[in-house]
C-alpha atoms as a PDB file:
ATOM      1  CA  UNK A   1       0.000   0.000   0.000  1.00  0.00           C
ATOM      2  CA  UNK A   2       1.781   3.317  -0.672  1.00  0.00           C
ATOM      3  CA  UNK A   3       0.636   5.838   0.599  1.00  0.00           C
ATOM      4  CA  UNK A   4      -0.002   9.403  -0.731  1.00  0.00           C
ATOM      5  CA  UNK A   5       3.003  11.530   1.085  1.00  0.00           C
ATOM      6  CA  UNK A   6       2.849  15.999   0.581  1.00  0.00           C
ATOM      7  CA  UNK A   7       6.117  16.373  -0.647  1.00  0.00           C
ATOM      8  CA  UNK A   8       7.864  19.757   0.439  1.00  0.00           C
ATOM      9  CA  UNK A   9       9.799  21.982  -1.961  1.00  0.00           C
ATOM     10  CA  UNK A  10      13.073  22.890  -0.002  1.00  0.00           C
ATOM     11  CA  UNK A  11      13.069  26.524  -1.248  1.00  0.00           C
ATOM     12  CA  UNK A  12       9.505  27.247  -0.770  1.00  0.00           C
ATOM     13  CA  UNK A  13       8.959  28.958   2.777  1.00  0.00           C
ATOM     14  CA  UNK A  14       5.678  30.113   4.201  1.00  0.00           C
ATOM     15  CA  UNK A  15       5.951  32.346   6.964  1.00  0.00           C
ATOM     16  CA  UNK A  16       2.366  33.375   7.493  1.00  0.00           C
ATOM     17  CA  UNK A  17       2.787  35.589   4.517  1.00  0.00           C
ATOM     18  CA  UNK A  18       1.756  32.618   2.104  1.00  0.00           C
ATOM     19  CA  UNK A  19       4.324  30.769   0.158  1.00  0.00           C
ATOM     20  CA  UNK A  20       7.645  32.212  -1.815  1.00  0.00           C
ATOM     21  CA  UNK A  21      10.763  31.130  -2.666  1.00  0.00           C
ATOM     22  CA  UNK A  22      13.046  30.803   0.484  1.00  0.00           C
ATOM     23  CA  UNK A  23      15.724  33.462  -1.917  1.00  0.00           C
ATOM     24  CA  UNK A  24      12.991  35.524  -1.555  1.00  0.00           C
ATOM     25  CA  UNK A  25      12.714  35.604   1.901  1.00  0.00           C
ATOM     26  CA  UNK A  26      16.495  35.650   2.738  1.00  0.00           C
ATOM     27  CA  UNK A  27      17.883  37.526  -0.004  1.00  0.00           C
ATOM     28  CA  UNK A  28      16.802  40.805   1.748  1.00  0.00           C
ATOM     29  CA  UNK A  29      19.475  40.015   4.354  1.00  0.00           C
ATOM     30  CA  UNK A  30      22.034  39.936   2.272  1.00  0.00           C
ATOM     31  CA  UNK A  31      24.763  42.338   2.540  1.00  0.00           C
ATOM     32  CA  UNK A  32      28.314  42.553   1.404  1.00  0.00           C
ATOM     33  CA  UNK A  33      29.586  44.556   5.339  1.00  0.00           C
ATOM     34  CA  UNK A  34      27.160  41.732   6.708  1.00  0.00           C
ATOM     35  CA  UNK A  35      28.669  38.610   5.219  1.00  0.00           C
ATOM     36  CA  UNK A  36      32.035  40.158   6.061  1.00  0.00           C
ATOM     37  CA  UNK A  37      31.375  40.542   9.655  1.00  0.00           C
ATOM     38  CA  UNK A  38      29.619  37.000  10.200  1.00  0.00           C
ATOM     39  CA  UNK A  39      31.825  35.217   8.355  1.00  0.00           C
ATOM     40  CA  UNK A  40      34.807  37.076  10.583  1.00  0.00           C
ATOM     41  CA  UNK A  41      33.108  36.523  13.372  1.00  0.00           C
ATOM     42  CA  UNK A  42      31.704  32.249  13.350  1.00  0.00           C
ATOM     43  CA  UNK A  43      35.440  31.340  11.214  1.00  0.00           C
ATOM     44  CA  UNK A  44      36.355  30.044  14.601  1.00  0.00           C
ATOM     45  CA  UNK A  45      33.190  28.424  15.963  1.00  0.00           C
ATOM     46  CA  UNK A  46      31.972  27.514  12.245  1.00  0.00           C
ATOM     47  CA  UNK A  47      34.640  25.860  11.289  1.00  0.00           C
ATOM     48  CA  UNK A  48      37.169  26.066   8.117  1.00  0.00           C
ATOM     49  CA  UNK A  49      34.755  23.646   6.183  1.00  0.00           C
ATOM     50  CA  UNK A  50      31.688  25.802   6.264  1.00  0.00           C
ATOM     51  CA  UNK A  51      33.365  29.215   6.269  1.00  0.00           C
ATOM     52  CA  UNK A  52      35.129  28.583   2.857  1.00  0.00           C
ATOM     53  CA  UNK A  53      31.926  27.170   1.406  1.00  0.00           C
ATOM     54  CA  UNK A  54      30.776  30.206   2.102  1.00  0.00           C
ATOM     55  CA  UNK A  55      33.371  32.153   0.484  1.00  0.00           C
ATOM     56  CA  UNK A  56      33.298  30.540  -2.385  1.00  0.00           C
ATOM     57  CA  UNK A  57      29.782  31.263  -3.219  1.00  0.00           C
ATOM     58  CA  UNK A  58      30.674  34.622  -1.879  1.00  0.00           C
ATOM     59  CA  UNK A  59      33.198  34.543  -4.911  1.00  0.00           C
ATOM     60  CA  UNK A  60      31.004  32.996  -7.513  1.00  0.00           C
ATOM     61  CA  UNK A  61      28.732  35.403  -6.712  1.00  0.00           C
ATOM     62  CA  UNK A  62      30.791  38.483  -7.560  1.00  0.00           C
ATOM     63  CA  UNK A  63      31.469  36.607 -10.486  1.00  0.00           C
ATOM     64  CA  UNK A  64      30.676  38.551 -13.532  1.00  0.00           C
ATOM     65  CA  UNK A  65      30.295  35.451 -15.559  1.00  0.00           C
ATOM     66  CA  UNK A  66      27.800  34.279 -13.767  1.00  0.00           C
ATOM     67  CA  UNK A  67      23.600  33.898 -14.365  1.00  0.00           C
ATOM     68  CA  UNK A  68      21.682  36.017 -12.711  1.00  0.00           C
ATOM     69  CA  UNK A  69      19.567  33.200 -11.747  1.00  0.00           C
ATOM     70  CA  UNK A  70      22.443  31.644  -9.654  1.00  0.00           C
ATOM     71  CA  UNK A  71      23.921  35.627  -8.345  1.00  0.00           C
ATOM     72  CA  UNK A  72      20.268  35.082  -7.000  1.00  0.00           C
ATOM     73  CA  UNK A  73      20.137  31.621  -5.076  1.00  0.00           C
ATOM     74  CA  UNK A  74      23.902  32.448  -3.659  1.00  0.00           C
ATOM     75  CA  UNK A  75      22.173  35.971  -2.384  1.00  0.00           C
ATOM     76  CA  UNK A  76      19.073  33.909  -0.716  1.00  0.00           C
ATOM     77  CA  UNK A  77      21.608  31.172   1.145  1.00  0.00           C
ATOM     78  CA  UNK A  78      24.301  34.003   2.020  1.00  0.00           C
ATOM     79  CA  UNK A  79      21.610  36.186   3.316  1.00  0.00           C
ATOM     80  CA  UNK A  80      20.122  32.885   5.595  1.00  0.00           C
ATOM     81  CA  UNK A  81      23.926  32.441   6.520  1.00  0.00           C
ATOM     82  CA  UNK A  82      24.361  35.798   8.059  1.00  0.00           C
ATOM     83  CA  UNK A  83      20.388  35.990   9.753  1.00  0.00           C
ATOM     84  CA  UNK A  84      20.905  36.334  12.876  1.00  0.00           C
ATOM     85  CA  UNK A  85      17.855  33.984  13.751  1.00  0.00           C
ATOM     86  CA  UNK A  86      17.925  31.147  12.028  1.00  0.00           C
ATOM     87  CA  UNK A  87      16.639  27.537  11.956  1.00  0.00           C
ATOM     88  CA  UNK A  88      19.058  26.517  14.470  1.00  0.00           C
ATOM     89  CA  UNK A  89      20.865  29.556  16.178  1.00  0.00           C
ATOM     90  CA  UNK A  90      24.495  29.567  15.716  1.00  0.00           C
ATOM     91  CA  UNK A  91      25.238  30.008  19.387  1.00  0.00           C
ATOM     92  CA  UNK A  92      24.338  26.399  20.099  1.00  0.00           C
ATOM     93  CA  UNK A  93      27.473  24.188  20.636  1.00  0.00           C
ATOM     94  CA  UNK A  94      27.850  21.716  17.608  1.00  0.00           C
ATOM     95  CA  UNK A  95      24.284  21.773  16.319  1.00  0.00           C
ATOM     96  CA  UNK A  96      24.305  25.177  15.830  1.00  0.00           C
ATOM     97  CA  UNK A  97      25.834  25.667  12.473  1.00  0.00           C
ATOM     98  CA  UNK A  98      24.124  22.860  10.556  1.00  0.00           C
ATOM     99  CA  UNK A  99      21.402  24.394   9.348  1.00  0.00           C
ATOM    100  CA  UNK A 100      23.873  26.727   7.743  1.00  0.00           C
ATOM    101  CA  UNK A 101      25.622  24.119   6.547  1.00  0.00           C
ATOM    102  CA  UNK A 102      22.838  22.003   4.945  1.00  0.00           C
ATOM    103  CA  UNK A 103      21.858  25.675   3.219  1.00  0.00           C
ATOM    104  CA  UNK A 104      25.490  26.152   1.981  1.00  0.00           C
ATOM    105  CA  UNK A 105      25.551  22.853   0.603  1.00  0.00           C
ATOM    106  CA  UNK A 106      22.736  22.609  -1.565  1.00  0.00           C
ATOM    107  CA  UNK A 107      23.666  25.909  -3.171  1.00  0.00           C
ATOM    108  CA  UNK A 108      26.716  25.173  -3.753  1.00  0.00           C
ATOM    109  CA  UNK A 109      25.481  21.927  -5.279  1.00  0.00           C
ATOM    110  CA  UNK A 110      22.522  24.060  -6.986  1.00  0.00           C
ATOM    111  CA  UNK A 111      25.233  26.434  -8.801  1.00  0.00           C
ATOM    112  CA  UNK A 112      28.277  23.813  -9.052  1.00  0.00           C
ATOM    113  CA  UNK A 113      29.129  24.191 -13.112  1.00  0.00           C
ATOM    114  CA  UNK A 114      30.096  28.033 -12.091  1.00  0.00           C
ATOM    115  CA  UNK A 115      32.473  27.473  -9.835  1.00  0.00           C
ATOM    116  CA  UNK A 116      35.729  27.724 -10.825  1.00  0.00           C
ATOM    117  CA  UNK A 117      39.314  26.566  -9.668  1.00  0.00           C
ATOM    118  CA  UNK A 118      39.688  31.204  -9.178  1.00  0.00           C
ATOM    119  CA  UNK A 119      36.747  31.116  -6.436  1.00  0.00           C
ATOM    120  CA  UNK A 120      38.384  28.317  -4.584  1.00  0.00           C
ATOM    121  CA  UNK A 121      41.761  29.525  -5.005  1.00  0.00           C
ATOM    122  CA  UNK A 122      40.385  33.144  -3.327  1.00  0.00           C
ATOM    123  CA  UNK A 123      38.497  31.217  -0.389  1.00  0.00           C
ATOM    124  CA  UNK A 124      41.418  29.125   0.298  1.00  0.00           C
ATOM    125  CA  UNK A 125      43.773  32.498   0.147  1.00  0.00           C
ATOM    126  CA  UNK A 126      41.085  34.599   2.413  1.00  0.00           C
ATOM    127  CA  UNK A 127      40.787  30.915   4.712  1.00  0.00           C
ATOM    128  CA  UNK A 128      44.822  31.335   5.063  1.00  0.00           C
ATOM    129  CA  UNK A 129      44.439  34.850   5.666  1.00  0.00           C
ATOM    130  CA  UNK A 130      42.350  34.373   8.871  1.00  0.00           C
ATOM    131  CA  UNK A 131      43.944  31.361  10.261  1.00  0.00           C
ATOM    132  CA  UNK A 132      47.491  31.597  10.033  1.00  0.00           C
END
């Protein structure tokens, strides 16, 4: 017997404000000073793993080559990244970054034909940069 299961579309949030895409919602949060100053401020707790993820869709991102389409997913997941209130809050030991994490990973999955060996290469230098 199979039974009839609602299957959820992972970037569809609803909010109370009806559905939208979950870029919508976390794209507003965006910032360049604010990815900066999270990313600066979890590399530590985060760890390497996650932060340079995150700096390498920071990098595709600023990527001229890039569609518009992805510029926009990398926007919604870096803007969930630096929300203070998230999912999971950050501050909790171990758990706290996987939601991040999860988020990270599918977009970098979502946009992985545009990134290049150049966006790792500038993650990994930035990665060296803070943790020397």
């Amino acid at each position: 017997m199979d039974e009839e299961r609602e299957v959820l579309d992972p970037e569809v949030v609803d909010d109370g404000d009806g559905p939208r895409s979950g870029y919508e919602k976390y794209g507003r949060h965006f910032s360049e000073g604010g990815f900066w100053a999270k990313t600066a401020k979890v590399a530590l707790r985060a760890g390497a793993g996650l932060v340079e993820k995150a700096l390498v869709l920071y990098y595709v991102m600023r990527d001229g080559a890039t569609p518009l389409w992805a510029k926009a997913a990398i926007t919604g997941v870096l803007g969930y990244f630096i929300l203070p209130i998230d999912l999971i809050p950050d501050f909790i030991p171990v758990a706290g970054f996987t939601d991040d994490l999860g988020a990270i990973g599918a977009a970098m999955l979502i946009v992985a034909a545009y990134v290049r060996d150049d966006h790792r290469d500038r993650a990994r230098a930035k990665m060296k940069d803070w943790f020397r």
